[in-house]
N, C-alpha and C. Protein backbone atom coordinates (compact mmCIF):
# COMPACT_ATOMS: atom_id res chain seq x y z
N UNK A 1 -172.62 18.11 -67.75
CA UNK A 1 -172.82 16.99 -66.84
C UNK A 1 -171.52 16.22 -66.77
N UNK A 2 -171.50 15.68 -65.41
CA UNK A 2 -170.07 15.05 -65.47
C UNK A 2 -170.12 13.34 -65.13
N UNK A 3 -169.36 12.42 -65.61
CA UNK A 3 -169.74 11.31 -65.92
C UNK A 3 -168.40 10.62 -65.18
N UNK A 4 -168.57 9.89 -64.77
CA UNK A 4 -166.90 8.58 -64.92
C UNK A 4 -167.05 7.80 -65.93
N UNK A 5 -165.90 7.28 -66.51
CA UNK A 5 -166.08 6.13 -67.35
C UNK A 5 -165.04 5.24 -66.62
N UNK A 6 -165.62 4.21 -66.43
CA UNK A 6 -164.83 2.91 -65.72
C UNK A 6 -163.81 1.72 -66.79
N UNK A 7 -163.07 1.86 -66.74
CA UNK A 7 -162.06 0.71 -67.72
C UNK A 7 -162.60 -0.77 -67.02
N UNK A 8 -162.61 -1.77 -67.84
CA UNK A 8 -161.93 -3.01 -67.77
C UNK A 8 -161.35 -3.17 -66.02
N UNK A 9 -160.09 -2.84 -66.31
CA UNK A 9 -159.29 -2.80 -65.22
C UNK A 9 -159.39 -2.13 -63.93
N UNK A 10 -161.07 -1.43 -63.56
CA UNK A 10 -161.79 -0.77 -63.06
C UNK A 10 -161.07 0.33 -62.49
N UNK A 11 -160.73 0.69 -63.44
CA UNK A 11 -160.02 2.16 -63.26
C UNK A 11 -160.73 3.73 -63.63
N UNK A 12 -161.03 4.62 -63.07
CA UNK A 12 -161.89 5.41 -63.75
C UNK A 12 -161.22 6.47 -64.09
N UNK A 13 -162.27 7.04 -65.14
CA UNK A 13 -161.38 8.66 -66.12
C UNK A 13 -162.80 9.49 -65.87
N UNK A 14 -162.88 10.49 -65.59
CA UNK A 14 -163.76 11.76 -65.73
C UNK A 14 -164.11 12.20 -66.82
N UNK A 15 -164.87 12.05 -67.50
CA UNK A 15 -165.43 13.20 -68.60
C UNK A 15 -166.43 14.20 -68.18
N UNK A 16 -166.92 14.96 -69.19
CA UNK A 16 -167.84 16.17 -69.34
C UNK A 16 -168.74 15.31 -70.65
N UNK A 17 -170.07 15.35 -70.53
CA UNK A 17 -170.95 15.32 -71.38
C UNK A 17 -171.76 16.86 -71.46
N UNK A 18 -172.25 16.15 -73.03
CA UNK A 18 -172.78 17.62 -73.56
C UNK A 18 -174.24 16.81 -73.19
N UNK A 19 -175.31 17.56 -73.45
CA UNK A 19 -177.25 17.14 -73.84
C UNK A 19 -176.79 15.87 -72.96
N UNK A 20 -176.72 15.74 -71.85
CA UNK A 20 -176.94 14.08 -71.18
C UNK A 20 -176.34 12.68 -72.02
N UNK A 21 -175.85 13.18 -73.22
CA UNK A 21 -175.47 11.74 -74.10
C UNK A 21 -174.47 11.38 -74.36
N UNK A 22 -173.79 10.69 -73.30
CA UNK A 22 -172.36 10.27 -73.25
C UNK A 22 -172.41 8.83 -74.18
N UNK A 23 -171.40 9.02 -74.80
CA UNK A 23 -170.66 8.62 -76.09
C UNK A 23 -169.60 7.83 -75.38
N UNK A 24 -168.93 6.30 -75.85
CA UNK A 24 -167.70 5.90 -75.10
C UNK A 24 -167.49 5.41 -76.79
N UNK A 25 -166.02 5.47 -77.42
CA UNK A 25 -165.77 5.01 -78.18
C UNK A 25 -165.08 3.43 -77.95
N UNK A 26 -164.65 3.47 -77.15
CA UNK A 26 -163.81 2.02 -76.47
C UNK A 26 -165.14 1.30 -76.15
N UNK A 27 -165.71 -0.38 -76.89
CA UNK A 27 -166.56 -1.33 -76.83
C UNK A 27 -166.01 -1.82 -75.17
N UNK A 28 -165.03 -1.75 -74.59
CA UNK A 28 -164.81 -2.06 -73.50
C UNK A 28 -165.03 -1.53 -71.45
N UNK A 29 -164.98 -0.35 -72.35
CA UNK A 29 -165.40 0.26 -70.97
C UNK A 29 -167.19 0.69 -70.86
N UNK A 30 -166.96 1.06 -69.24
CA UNK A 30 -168.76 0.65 -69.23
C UNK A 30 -168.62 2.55 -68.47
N UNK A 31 -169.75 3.15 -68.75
CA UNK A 31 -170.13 4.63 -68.93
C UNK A 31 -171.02 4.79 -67.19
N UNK A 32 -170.75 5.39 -66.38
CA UNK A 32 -171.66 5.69 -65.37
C UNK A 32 -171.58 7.11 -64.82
N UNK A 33 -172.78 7.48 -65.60
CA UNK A 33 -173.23 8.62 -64.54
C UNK A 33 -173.57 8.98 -63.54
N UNK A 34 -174.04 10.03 -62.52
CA UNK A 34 -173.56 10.00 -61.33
C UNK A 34 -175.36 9.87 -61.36
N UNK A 35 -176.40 9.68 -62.09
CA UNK A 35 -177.38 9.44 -61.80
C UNK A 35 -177.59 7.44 -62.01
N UNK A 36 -176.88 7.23 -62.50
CA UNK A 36 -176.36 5.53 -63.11
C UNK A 36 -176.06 4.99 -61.23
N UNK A 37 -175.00 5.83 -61.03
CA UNK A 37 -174.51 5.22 -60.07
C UNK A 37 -175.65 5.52 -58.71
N UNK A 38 -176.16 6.42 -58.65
CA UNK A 38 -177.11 6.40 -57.58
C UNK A 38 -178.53 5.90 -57.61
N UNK A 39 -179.20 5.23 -58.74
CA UNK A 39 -180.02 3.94 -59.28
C UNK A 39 -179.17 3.12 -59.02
N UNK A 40 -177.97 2.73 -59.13
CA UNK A 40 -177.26 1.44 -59.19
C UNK A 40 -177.66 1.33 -57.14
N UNK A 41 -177.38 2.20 -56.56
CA UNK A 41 -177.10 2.33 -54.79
C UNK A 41 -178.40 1.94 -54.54
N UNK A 42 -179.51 2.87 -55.21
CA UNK A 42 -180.60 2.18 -54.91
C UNK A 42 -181.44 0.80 -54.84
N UNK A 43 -180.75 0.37 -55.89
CA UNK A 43 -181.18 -1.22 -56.35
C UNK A 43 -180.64 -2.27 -55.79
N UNK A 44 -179.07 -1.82 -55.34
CA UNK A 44 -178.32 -2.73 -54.19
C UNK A 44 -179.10 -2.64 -52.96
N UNK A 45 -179.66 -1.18 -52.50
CA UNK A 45 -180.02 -1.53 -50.96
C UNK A 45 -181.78 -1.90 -50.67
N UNK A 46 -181.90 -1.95 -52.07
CA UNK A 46 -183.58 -2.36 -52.14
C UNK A 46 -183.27 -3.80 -52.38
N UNK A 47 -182.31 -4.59 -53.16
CA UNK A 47 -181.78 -5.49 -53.34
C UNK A 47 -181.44 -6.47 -52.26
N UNK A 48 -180.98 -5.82 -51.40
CA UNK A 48 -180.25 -6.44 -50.19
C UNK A 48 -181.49 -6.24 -49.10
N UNK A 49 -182.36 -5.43 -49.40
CA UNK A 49 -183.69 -5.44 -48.08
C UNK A 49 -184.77 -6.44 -48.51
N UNK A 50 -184.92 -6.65 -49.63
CA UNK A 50 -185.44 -7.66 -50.69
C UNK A 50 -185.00 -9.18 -49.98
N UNK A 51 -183.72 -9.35 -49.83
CA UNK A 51 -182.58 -10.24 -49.74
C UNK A 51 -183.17 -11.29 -48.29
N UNK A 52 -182.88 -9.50 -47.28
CA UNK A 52 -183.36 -9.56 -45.52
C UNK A 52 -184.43 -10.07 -45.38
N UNK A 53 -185.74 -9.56 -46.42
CA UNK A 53 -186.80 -9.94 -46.22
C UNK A 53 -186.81 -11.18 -46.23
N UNK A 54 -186.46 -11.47 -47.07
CA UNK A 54 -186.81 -13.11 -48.28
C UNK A 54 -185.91 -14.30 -46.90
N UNK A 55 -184.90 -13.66 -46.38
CA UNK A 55 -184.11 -14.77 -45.05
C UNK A 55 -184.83 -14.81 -44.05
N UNK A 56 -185.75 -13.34 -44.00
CA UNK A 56 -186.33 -13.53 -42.67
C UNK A 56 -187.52 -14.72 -42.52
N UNK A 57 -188.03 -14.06 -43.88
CA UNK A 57 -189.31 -15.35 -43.86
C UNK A 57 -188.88 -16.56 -44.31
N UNK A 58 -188.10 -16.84 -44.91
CA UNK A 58 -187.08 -18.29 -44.81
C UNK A 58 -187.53 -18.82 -43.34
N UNK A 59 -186.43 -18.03 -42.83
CA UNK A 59 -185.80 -18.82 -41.02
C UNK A 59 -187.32 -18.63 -40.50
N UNK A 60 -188.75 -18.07 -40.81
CA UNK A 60 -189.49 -17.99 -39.58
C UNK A 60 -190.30 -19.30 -40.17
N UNK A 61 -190.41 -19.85 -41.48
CA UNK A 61 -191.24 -20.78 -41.98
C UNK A 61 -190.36 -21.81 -41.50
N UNK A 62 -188.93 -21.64 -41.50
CA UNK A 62 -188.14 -23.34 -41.05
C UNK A 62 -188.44 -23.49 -39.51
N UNK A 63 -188.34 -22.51 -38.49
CA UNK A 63 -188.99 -22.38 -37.38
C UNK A 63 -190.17 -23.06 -36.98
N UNK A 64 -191.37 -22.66 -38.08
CA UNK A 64 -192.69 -22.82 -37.85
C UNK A 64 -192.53 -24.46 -38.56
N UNK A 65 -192.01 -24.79 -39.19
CA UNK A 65 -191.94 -26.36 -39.69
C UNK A 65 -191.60 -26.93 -38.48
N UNK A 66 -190.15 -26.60 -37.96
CA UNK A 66 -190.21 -27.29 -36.61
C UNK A 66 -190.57 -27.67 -35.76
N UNK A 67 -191.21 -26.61 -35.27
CA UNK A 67 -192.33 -26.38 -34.25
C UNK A 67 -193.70 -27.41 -34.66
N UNK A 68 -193.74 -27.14 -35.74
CA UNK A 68 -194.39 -28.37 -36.09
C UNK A 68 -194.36 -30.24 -36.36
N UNK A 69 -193.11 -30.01 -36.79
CA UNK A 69 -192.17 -31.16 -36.54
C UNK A 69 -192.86 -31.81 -34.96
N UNK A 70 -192.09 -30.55 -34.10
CA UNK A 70 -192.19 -31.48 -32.89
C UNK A 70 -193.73 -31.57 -32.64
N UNK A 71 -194.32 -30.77 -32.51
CA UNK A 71 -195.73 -30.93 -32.10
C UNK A 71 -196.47 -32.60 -32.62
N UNK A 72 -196.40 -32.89 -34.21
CA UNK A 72 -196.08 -33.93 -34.42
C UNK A 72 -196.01 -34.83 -33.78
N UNK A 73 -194.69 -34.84 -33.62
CA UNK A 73 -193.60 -36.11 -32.64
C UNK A 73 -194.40 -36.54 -31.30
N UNK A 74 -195.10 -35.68 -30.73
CA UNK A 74 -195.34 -35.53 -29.42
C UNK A 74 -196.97 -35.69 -29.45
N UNK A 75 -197.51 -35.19 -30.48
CA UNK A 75 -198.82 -36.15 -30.80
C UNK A 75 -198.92 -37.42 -31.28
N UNK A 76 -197.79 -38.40 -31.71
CA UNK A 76 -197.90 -39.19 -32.43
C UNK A 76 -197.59 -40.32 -31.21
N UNK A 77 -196.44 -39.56 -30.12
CA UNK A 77 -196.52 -40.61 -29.01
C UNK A 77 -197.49 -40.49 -27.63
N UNK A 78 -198.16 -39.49 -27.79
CA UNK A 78 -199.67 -39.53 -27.08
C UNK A 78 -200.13 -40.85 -27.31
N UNK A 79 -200.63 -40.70 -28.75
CA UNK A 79 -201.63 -41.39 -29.56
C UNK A 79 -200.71 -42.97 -29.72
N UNK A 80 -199.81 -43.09 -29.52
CA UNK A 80 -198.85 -44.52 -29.34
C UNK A 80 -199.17 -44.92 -27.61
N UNK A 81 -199.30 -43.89 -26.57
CA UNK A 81 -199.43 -44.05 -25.01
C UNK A 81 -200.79 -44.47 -25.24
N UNK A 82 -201.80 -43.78 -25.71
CA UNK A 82 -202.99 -43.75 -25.44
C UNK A 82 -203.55 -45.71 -25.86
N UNK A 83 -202.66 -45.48 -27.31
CA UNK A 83 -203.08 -47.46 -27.57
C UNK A 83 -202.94 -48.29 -26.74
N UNK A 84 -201.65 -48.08 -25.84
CA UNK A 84 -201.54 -48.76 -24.90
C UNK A 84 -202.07 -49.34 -24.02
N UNK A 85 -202.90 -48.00 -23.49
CA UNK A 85 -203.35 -47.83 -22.46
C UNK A 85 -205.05 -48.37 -22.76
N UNK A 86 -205.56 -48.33 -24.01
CA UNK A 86 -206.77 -49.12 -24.27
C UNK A 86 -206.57 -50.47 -24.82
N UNK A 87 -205.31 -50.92 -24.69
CA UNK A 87 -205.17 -52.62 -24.54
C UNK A 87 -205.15 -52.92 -23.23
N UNK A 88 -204.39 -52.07 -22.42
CA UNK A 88 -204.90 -52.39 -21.24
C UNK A 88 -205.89 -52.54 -20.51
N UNK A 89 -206.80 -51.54 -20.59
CA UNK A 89 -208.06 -51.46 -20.12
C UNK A 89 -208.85 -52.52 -20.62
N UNK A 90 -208.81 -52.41 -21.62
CA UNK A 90 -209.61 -53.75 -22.60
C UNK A 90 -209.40 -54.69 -22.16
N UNK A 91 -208.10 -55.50 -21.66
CA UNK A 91 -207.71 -56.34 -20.77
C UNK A 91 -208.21 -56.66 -19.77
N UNK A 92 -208.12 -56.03 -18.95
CA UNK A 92 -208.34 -55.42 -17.45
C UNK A 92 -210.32 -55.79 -17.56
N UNK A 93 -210.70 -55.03 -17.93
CA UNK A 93 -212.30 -54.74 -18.44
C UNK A 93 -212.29 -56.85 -18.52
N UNK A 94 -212.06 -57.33 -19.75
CA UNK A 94 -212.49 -58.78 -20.01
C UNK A 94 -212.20 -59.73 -18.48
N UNK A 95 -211.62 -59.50 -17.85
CA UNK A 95 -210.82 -60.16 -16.75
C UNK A 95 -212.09 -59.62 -15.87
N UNK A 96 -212.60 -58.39 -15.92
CA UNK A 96 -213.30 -58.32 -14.23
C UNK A 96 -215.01 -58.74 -15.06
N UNK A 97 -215.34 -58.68 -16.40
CA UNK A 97 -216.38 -59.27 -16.75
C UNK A 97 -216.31 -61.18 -16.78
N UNK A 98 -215.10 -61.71 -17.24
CA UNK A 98 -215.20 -62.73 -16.82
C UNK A 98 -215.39 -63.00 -14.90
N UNK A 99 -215.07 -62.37 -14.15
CA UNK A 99 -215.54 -62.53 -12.74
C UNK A 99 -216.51 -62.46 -12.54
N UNK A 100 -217.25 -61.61 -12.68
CA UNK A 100 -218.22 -60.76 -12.41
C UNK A 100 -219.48 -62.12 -13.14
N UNK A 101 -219.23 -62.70 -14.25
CA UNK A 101 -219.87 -64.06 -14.22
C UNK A 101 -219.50 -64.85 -13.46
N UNK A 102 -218.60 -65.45 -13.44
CA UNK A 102 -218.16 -66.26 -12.10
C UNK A 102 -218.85 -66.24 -10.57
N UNK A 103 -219.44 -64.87 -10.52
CA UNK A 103 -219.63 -64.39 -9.17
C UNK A 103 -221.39 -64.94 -9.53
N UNK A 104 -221.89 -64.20 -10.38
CA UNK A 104 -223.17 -64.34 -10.79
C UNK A 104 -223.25 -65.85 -10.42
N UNK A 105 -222.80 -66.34 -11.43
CA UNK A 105 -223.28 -68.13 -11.44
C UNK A 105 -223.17 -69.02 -10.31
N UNK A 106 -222.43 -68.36 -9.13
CA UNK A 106 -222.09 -68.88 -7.72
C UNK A 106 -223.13 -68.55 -6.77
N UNK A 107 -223.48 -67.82 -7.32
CA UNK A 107 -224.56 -66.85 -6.29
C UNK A 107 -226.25 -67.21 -6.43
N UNK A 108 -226.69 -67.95 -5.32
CA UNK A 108 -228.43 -68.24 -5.48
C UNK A 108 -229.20 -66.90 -6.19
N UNK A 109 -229.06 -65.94 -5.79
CA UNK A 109 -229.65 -64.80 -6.02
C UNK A 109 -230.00 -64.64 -7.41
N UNK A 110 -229.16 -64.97 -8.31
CA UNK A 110 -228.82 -65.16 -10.14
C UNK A 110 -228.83 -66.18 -10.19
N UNK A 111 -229.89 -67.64 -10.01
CA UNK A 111 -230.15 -68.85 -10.21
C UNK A 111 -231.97 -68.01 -10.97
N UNK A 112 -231.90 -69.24 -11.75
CA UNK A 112 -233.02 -69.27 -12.30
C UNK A 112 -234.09 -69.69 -11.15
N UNK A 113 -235.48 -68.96 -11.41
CA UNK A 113 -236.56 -69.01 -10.86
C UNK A 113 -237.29 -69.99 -10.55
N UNK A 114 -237.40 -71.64 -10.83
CA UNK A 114 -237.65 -72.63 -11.51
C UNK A 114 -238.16 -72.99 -9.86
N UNK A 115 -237.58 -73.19 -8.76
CA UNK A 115 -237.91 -73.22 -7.32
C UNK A 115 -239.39 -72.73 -6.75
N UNK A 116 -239.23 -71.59 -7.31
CA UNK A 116 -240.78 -70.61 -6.93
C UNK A 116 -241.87 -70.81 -7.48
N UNK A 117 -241.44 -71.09 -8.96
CA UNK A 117 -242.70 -71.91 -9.47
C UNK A 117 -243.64 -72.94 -9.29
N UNK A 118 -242.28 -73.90 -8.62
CA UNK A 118 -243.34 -75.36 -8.01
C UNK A 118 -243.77 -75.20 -6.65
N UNK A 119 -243.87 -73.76 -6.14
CA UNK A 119 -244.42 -73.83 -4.56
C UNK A 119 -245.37 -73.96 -5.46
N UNK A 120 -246.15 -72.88 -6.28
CA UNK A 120 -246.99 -72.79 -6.29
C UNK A 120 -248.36 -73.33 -6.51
């Protein structure tokens, strides 16, 4: 089996292993086999799709906050129009009920009965 061994200075040397069990006597250099290195490829690009995933659903939840954000914003000044608009009315409403007595109390028609009684 054939191995690289990588220096420090990431420089590599070739060896031959015997039974799969490569041996480095140097505490410094790091040992990769060509099955090392293609787990290593794997874990970067599962790593990095891991990565894609994890941004994608990031950016679609900051999206969906927004979107919510505004929805928000835009219910909150409905509901600010809408107060408005029932002070007004409320307004409006007391003003034509105060008439609307005014009119009553002017009017024979809405006089008390008190007339008809003493024809009788």
């Amino acid at each position: 089996m054939e191995a690289e061994l990588e220096e420090e200075d990431g420089s590599f040397t070739n060896i031959s292993l015997a039974d799969d069990r490569p041996t480095v006597d140097r505490g410094t250099a790091v040992l990769h086999t060509k099955q090392d290195k293609e787990d290593f490829t794997m874990n970067c690009d599962m790593d990095d799709m891991e990565n894609q995933v994890e941004m994608e659903e990031k950016t679609r939840l900051i999206n969906q906050v927004l979107e919510l954000q505004h929805t928000l914003e835009d219910l909150s000044a409905r509901v600010d129009a809408v107060k408005e608009e029932n002070l007004k009315l409320k307004s409006e409403n007391q003003v034509l009920g105060q008439y609307i007595e005014n009119l009553m109390s002017a009017s024979s028609v809405f006089q008390t009965t008190d007339n008809k009684s003493k024809r009788k």
